[in-house]
Protein backbone atom coordinates (compact mmCIF):
# COMPACT_ATOMS: atom_id res chain seq x y z
CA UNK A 1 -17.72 -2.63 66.95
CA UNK A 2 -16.68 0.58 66.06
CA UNK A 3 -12.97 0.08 65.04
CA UNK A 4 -12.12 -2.19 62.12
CA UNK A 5 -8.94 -3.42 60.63
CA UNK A 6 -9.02 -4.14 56.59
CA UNK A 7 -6.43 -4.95 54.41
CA UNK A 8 -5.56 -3.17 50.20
CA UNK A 9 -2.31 -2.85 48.12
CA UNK A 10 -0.75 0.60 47.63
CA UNK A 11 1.33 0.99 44.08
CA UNK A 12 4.90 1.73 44.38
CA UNK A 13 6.85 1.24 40.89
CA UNK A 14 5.79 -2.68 40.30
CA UNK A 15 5.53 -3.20 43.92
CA UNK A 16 2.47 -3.63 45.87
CA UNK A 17 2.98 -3.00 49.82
CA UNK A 18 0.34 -3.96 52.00
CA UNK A 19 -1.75 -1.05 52.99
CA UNK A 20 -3.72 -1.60 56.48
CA UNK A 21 -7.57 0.52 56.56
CA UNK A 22 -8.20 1.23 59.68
CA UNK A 23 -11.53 2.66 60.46
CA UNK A 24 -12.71 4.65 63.93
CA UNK A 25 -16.22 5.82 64.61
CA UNK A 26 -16.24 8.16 67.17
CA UNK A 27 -18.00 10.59 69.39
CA UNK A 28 -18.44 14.02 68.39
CA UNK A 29 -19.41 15.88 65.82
CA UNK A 30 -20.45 14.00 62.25
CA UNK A 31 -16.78 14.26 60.13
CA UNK A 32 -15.30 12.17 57.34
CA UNK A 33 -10.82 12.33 57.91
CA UNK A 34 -9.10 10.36 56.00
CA UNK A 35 -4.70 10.38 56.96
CA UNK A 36 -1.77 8.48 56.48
CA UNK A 37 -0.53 10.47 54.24
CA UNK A 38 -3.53 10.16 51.28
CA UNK A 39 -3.20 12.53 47.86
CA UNK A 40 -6.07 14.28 46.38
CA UNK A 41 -7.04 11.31 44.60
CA UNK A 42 -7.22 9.37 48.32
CA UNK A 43 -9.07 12.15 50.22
CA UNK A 44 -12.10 12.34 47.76
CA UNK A 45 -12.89 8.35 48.53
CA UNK A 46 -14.91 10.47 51.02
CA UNK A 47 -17.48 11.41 48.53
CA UNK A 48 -17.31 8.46 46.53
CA UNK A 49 -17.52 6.65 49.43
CA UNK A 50 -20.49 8.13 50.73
CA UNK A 51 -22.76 8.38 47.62
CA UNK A 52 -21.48 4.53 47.13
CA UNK A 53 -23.07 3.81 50.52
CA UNK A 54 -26.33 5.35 50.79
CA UNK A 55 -27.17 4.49 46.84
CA UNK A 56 -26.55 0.70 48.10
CA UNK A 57 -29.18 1.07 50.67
CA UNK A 58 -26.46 1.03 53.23
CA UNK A 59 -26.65 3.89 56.84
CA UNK A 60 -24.35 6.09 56.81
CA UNK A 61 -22.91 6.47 60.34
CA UNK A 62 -23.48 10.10 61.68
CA UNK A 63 -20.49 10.10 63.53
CA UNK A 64 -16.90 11.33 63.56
CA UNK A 65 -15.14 8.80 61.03
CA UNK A 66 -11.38 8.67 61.22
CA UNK A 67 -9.92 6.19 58.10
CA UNK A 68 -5.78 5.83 58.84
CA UNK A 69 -3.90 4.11 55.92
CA UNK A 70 -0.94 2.77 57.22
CA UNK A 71 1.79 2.42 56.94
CA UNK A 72 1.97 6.56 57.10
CA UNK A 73 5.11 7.29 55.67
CA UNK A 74 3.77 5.69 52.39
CA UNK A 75 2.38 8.02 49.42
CA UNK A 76 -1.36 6.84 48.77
CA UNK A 77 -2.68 7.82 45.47
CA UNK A 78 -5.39 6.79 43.20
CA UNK A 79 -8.96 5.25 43.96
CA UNK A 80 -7.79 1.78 44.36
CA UNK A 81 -8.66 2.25 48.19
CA UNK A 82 -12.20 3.00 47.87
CA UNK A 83 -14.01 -0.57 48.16
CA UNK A 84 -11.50 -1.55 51.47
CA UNK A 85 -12.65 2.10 52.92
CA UNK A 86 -16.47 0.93 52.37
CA UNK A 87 -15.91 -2.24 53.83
CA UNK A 88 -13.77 -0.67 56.89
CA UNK A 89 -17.20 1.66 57.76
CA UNK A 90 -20.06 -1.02 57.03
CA UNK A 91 -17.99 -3.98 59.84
CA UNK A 92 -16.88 -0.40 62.30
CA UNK A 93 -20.93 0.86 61.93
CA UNK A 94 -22.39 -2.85 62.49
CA UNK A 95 -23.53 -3.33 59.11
CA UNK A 96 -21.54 -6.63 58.30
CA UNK A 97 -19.97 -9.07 60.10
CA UNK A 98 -16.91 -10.64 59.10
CA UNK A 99 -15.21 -14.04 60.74
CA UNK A 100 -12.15 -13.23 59.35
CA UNK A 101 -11.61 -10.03 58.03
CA UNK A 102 -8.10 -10.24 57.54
CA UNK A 103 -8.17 -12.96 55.77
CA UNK A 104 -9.28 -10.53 52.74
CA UNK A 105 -8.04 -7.87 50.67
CA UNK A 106 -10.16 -5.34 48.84
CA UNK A 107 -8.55 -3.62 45.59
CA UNK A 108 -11.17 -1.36 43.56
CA UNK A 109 -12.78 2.44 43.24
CA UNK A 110 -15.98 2.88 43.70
CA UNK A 111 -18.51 4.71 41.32
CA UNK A 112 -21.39 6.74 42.96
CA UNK A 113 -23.64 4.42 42.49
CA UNK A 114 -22.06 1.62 44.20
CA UNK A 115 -20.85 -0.06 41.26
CA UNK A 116 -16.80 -1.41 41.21
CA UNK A 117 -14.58 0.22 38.95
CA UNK A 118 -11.01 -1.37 37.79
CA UNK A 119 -7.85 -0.19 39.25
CA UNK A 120 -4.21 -0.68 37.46
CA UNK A 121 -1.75 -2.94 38.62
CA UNK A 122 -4.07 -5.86 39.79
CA UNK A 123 -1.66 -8.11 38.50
CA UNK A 124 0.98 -7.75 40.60
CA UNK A 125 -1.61 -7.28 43.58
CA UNK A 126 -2.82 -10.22 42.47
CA UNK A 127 0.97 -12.04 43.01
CA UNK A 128 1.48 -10.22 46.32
CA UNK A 129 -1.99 -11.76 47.36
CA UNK A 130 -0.73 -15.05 46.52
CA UNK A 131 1.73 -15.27 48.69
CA UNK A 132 -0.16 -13.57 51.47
CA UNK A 133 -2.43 -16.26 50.91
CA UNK A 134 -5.48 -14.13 51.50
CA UNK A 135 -8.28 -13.83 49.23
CA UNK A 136 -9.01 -10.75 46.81
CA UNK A 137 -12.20 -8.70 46.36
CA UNK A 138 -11.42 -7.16 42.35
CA UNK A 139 -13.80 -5.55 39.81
CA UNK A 140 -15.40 -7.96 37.57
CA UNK A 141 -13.40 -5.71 34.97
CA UNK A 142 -10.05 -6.87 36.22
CA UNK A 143 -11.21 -10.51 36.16
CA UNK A 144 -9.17 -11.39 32.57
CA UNK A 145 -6.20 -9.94 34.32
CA UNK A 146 -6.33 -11.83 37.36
CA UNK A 147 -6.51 -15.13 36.20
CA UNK A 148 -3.47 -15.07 34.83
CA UNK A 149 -1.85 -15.91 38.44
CA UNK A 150 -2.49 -19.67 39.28
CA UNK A 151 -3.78 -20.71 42.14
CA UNK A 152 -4.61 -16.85 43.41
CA UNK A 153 -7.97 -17.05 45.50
CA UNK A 154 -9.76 -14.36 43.90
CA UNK A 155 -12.88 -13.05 43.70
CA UNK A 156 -15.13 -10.15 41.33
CA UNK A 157 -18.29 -8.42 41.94
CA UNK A 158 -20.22 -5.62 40.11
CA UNK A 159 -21.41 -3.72 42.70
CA UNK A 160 -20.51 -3.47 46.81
CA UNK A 161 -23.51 -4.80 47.21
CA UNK A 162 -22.40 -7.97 45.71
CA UNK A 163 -19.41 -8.06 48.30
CA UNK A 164 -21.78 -7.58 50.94
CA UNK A 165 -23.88 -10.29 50.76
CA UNK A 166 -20.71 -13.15 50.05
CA UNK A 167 -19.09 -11.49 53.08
CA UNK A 168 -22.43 -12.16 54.82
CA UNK A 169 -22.63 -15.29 53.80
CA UNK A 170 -26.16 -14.95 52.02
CA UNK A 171 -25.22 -15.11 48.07
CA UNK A 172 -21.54 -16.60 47.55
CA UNK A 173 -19.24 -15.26 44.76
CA UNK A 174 -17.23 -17.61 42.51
CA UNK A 175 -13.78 -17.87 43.03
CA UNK A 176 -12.00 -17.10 40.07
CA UNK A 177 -10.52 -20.60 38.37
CA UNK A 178 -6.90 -19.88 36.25
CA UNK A 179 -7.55 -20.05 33.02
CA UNK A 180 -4.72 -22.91 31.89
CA UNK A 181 -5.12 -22.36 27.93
CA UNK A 182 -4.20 -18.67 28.95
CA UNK A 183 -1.44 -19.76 31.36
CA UNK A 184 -0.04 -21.99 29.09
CA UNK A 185 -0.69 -20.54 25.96
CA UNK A 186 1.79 -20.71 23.22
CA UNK A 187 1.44 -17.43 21.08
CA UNK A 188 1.38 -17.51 17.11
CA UNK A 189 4.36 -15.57 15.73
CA UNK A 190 3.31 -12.76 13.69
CA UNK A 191 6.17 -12.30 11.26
CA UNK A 192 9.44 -14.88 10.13
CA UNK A 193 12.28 -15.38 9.39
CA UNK A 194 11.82 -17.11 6.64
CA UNK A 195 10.62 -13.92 4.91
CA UNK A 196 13.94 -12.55 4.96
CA UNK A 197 16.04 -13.04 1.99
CA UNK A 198 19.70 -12.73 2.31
CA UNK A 199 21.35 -11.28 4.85
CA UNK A 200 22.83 -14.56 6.01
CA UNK A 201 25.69 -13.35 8.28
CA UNK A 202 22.62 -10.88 9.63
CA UNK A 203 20.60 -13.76 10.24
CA UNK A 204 23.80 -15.52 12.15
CA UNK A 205 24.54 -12.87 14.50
CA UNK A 206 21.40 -12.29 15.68
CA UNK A 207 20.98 -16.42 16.33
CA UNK A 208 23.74 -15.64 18.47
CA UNK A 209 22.44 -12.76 20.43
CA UNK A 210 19.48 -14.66 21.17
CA UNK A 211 20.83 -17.59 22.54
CA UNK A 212 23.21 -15.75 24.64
CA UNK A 213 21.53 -12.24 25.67
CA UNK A 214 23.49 -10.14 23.19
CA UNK A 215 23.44 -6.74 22.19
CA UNK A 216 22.85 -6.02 18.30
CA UNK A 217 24.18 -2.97 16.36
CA UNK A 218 23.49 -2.85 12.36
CA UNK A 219 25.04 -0.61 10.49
CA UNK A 220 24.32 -0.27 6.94
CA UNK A 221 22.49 1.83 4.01
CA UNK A 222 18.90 2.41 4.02
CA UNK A 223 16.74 -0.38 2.48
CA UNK A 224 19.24 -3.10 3.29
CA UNK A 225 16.81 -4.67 6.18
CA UNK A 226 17.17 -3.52 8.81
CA UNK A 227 14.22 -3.08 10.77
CA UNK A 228 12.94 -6.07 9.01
CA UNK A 229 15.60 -8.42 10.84
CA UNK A 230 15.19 -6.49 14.28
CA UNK A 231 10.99 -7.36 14.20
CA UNK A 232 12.18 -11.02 13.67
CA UNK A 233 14.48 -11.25 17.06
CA UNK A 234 11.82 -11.81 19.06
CA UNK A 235 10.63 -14.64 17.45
CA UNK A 236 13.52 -16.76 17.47
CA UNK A 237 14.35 -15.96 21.10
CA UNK A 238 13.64 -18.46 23.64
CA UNK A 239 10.17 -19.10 24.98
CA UNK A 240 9.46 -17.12 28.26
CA UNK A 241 8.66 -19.03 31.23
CA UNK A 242 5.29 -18.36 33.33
CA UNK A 243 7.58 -16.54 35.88
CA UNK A 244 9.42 -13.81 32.95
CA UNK A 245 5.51 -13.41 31.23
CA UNK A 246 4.27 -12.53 34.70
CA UNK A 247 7.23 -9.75 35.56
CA UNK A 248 6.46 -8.00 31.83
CA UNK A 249 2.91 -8.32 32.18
CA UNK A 250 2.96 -6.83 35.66
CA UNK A 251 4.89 -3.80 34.02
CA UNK A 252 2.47 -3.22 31.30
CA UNK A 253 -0.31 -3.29 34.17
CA UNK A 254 1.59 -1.02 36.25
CA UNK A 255 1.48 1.80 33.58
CA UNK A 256 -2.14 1.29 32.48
CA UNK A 257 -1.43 -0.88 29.08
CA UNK A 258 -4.09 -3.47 28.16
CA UNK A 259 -2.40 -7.13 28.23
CA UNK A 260 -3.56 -9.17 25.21
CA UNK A 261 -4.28 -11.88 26.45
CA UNK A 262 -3.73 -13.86 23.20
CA UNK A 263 -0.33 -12.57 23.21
CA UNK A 264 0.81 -11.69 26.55
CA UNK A 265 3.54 -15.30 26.69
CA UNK A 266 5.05 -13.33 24.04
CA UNK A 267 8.65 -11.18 24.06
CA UNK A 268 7.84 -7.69 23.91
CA UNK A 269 9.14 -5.52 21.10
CA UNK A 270 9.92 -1.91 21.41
CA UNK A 271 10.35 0.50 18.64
CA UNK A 272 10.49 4.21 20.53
CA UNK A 273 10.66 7.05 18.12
CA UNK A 274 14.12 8.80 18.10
CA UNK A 275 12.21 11.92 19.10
CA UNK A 276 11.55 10.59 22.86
CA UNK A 277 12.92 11.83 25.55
CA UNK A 278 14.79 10.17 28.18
CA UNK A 279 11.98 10.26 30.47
CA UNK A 280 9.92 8.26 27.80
CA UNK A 281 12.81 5.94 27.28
CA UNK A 282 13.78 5.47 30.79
CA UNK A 283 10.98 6.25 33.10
CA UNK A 284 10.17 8.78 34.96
CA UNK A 285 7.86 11.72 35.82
CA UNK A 286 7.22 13.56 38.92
CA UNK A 287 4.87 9.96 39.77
CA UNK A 288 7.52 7.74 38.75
CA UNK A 289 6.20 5.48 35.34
CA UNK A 290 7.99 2.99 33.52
CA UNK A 291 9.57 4.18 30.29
CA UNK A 292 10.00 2.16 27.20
CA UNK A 293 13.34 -0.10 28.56
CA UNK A 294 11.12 -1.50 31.06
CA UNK A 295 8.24 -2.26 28.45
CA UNK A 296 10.89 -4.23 26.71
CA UNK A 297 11.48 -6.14 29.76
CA UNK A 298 12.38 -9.45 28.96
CA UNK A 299 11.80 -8.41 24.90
CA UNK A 300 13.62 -6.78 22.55
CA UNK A 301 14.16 -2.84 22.50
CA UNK A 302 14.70 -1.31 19.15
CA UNK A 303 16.36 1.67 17.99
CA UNK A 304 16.72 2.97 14.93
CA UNK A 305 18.25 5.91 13.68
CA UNK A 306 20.63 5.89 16.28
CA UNK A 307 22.67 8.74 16.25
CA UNK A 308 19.64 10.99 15.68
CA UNK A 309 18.19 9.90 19.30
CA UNK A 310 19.96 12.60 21.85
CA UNK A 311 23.16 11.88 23.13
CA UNK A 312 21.82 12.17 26.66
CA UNK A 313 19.44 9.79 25.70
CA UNK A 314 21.39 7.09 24.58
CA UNK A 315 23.78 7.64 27.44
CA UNK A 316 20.86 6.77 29.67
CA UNK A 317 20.68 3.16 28.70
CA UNK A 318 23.97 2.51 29.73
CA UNK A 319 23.38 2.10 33.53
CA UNK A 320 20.47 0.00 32.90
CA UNK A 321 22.06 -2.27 30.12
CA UNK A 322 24.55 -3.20 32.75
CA UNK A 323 22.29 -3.44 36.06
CA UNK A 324 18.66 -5.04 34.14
CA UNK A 325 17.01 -2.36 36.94
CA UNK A 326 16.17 1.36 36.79
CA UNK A 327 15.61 3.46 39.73
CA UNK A 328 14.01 6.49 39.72
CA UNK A 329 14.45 8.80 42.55
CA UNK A 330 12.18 11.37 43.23
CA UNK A 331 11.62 13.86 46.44
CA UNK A 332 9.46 11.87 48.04
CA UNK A 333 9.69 8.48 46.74
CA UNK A 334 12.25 6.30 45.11
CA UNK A 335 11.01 3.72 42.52
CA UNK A 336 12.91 0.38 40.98
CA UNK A 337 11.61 -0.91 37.54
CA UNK A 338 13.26 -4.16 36.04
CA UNK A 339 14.76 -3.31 32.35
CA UNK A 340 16.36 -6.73 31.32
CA UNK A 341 15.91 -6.18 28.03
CA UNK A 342 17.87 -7.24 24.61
CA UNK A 343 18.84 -4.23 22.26
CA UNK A 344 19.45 -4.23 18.87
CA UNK A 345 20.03 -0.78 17.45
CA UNK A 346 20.58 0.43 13.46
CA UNK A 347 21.95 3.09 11.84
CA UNK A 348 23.27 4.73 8.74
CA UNK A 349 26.58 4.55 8.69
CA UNK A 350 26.58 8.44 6.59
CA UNK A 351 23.94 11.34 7.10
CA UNK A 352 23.82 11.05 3.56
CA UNK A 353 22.86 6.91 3.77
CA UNK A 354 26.36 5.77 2.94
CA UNK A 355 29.92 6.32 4.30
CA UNK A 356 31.21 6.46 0.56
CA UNK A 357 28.93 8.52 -0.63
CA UNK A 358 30.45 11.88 -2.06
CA UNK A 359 27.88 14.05 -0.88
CA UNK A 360 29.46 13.50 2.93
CA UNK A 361 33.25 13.59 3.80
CA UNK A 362 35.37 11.91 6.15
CA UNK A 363 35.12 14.64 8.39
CA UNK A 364 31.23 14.49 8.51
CA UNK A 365 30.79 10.86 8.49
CA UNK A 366 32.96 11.39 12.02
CA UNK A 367 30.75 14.06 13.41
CA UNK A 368 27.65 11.68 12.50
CA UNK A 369 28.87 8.74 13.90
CA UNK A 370 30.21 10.35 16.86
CA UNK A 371 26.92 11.39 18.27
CA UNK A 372 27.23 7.82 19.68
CA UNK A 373 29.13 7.56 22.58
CA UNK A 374 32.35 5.14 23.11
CA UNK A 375 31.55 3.73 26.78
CA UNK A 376 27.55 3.16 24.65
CA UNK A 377 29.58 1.17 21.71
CA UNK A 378 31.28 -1.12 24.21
CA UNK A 379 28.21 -2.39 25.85
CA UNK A 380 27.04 -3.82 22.22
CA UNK A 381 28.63 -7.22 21.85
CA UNK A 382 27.67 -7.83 18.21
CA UNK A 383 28.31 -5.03 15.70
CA UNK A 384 27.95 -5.83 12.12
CA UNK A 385 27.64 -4.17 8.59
CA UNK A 386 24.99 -5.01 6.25
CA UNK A 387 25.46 -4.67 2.51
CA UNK A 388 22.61 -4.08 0.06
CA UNK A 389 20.76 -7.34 -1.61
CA UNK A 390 21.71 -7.57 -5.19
CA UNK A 391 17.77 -7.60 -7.07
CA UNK A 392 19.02 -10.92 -8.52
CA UNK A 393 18.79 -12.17 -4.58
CA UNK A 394 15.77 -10.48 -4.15
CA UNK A 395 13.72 -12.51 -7.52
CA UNK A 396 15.31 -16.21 -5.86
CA UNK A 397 12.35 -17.96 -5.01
CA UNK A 398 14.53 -19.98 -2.79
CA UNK A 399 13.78 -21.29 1.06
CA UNK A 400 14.95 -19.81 4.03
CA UNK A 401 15.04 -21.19 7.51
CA UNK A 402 12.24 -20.69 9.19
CA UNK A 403 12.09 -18.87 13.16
CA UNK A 404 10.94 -22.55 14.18
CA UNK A 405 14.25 -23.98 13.22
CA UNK A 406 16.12 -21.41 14.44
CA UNK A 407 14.63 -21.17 17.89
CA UNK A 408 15.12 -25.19 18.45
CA UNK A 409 19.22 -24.05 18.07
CA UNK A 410 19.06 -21.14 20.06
CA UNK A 411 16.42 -22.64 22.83
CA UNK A 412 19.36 -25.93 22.47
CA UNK A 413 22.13 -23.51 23.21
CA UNK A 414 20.22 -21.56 25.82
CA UNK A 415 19.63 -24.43 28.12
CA UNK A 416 22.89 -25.24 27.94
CA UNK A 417 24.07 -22.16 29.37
CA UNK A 418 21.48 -22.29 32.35
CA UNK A 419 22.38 -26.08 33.18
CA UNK A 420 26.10 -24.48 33.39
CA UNK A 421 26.13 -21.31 34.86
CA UNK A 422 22.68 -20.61 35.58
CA UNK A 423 22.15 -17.38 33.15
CA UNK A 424 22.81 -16.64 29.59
CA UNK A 425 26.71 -15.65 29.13
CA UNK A 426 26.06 -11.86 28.33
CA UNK A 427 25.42 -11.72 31.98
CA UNK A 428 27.93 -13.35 33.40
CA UNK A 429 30.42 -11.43 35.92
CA UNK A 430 33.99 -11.22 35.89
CA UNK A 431 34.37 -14.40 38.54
CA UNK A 432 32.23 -16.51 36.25
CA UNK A 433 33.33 -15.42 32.92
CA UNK A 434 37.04 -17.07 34.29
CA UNK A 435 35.12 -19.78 35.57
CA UNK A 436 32.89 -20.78 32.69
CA UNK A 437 34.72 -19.29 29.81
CA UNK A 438 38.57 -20.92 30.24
CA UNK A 439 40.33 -19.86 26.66
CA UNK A 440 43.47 -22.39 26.14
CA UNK A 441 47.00 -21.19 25.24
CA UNK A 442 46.01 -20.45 21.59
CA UNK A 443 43.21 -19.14 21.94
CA UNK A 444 44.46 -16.79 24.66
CA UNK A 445 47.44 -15.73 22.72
CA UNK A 446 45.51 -14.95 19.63
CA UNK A 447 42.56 -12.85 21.45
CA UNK A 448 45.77 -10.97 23.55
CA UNK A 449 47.11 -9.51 19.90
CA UNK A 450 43.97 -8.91 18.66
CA UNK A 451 42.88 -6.95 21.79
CA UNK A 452 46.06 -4.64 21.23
CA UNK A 453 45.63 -4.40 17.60
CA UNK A 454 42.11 -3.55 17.99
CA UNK A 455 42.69 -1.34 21.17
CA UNK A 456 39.78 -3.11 22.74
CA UNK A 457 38.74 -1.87 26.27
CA UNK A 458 38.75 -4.37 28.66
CA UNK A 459 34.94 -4.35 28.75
CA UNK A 460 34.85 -5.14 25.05
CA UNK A 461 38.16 -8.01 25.61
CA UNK A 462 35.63 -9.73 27.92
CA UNK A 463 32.25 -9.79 25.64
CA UNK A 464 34.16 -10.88 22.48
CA UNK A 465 34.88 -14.28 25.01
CA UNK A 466 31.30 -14.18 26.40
CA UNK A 467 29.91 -14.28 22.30
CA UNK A 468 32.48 -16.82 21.47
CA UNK A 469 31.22 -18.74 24.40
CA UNK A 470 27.95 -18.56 22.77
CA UNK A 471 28.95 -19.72 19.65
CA UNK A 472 30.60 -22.63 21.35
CA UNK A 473 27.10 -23.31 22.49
CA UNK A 474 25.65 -23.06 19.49
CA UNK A 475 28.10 -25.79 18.23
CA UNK A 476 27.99 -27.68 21.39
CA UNK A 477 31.05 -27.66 21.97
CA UNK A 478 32.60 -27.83 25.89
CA UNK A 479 35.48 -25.37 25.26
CA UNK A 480 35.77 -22.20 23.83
CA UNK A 481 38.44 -23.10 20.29
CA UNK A 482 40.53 -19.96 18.01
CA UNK A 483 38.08 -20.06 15.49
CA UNK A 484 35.17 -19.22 18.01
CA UNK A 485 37.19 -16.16 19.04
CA UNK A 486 37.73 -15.04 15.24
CA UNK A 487 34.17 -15.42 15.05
CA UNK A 488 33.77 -13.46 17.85
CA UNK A 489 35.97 -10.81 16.96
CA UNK A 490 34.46 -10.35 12.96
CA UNK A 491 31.37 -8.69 14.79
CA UNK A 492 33.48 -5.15 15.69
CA UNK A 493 31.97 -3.97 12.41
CA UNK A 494 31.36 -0.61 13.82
CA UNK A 495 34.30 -0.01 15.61
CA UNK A 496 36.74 -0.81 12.16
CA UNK A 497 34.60 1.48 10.57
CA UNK A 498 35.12 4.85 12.77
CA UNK A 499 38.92 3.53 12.78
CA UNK A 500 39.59 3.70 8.62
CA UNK A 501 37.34 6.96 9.08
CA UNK A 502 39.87 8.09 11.57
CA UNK A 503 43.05 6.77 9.30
């Protein structure tokens, strides 16, 4: 026959829309076109193409080719379109017949020689493929990531020639079995909590931000522990399931990252520089990539140094703290990456290291502090001060709770929320928060003159119930009591600090 239908994946943010080869030999004079709307990437498959054919012994047709990639109106970059190009020519020219040819996909570039070369984002190819239920053609060096979807009929090859003969029936390839230790794997934590000493009330809030999806902000001297507590939130958080490792895996295979696969059931941590730009902390670029809130997807994003990361830049987060997406629009394409991520950020509460120190005054504490935006401060649910550790602390040789013992609380708490309400209460909306998060007379009377005391915004009235919901959880306890809402309301550390500045 001399027109042939194929089927690939295109890459659009962490999607992967199905791309349709379609391949015409025609009369005329010998031509190679490729359209639908290809980049310079797409239009030189025709010379990898070519020398990928004839070096695998293969005839190439002296005739007018014409390869459409449709849909049309979608941007086709890269050379993950190679392979389905191939196989488009050798079933239009003759060269292999195919029963059902649309029961496949083909996802890898091809190297001169005929050998398959890896492509990015197989693992969400891989997903899309799933549900398709077709089979995959891969590069044997995509093989680790692929098995990490179940059940995904897959298959990887070395060469074209490889795909050739299983398509022909003559040598079969494997399918590709899930690897269930890998599936299921249960990573080894790295650091603990139990090497922190002191900090207690630390340690507390951030047992509450991880059972209920809380935002963190430390404030505090240099030395005091910091960054030390922040590397530890991620391993008292609650296990991911297959479903959450999948959508942060498929972002870190989107923008090229290696997946370890020892690690990859993991939560992501984040430490960006407070030298990157928005672009690197968002995403972005004239090809949209994700940026470092959508690496922390699922995980933990942590900044320190806050007020020395632009003001533009921290503004940036506040859209996506709110949403858990980020879209990037560009001219001709608008991209959505998921950014559900936890942040805990730190700072210095003086330029100098300390508000009381003499070297800075009131005045320039302010102007510090104030690189931080207000509308930024109220989307951080826990703010608390950390003092420095007396030495005497320090030399205790005494046990501390280990992130074992504090994950069976917080993974306790945590289901409790989801058998409730379905998500953690730092996401709940304004409907459920009334719903879910009923405060009796005394309790509502008490968090009323605090509010006006405090001047809290509304936003910030409604996350001091959502943490003392958590806290309830913690406790589990059914109702939100006063003493939850004191509790709740001790974590404003940040904001009584710029108001006895201010006094």
């Amino acid at each position: 026959m001399s027109l042939a239908h194929v089927f690939t994946r295109a890459q659009v943010g962490i999607e992967t829309p199905q791309v349709t080869v379609e391949v015409y030999l025609g009369s005329g004079l010998p031509a190679f076109n490729i359209v639908g709307l290809p980049e310079t990437s797409v239009k030189e498959a025709k010379d990898r193409v070519r020398s990928a054919l004839e070096n695998s012994h293969f005839v190439f047709p002296s005739q007018r080719i014409t390869v459409n990639l449709a849909p049309a109106d979608l941007p086709k970059e890269g050379g993950r379109y190679d392979l389905a190009i191939a196989i488009g020519i050798l079933i239009a020219s003759g060269q292999l017949t195919v029963s059902q040819p649309l029961a496949c996909e083909f996802l890898a570039e091809l190297g001169l020689d005929g050998k398959l070369r890896p492509v990015r984002g197989v693992l969400p190819a891989m997903m899309a493929v799933k549900n398709a239920q077709r089979t995959a053609y891969l590069s044997s060096e995509n093989e680790r990531e692929a098995e990490l979807v179940a059940d995904a009929q897959c298959k990887c090859a070395n060469s074209l020639h490889q795909v050739w003969l299983d398509l022909n029936n003559q040598q079969s390839l494997p399918l590709l079995l899930p690897q269930s230790e890998m599936v299921n794997a249960s990573p080894e934590l790295p650091v603990d909590f139990c090497e922190v000493k002191g900090q207690e009330l630390a340690k507390r809030v951030l047992e509450i931000a991880a059972a209920g999806g809380h935002n963190v902000l430390f404030t505090g001297p240099p030395g005091t522990g910091k960054s030390m507590l922040a590397q530890r939130m991620a391993t008292i958080m609650p296990r991911m399931t297959t479903e959450q490792a999948l959508q942060t895996a498929a972002v870190y295979s989107v923008s090229g990252h290696n997946i370890d696969l020892a690690s990859w059931r993991q939560r992501p941590f984040r430490s960006p520089h407070h030298t990157c730009s928005a672009v690197a902390l968002v995403g972005g670029s004239s090809k949209p990539k994700p940026g470092e809130i959508s690496l922390a997807h699922n995980g933990v994003l942590f900044l320190d140094e806050l007020p020395e990361f632009e003001r533009k830049v921290i503004d940036s987060l506040r859209e996506p703290m709110e949403t858990g997406v980020v879209t990037i629009s560009r001219a001709a394409i608008q991209v959505e990456f998921p950014a559900r991520f936890q942040l805990i950020a730190a700072l210095n509460p003086s330029p100098t290291g300390h508000h009381t120190d003499k070297r800075a005054n009131p005045e320039q504490v302010l102007r510090y502090l104030s690189r931080i935006s207000g509308p930024f401060v109220d989307r951080i649910d826990l703010q608390i001060e950390l003092s420095r550790i007396p030495s005497t602390e320090l030399l205790k040789d005494s046990k501390q709770e280990s992130s074992a013992t504090v994950r069976k609380r917080v993974e306790q708490a945590y289901e409790f929320q989801l058998q409730r309400q379905g998500v953690v209460n730092a996401l709940l909306s304004n409907k459920e928060l009334s719903q879910h998060c009923r405060l009796d007379t005394k309790s509502h009377e008490y968090l009323a003159l605090a509010s006006e005391r405090l001047q809290l915004s509304p936003r910030s009235h409604h996350r001091v119930i959502k943490v003392a919901r958590t806290i309830a959880d913690l406790n589990a306890m059914a109702n939100i009591q006063v003493e939850h809402i004191k509790e709740a309301l001790s974590y404003r550390a940040f904001e009584r600090l710029l108001a006895r500045l201010g006094e």
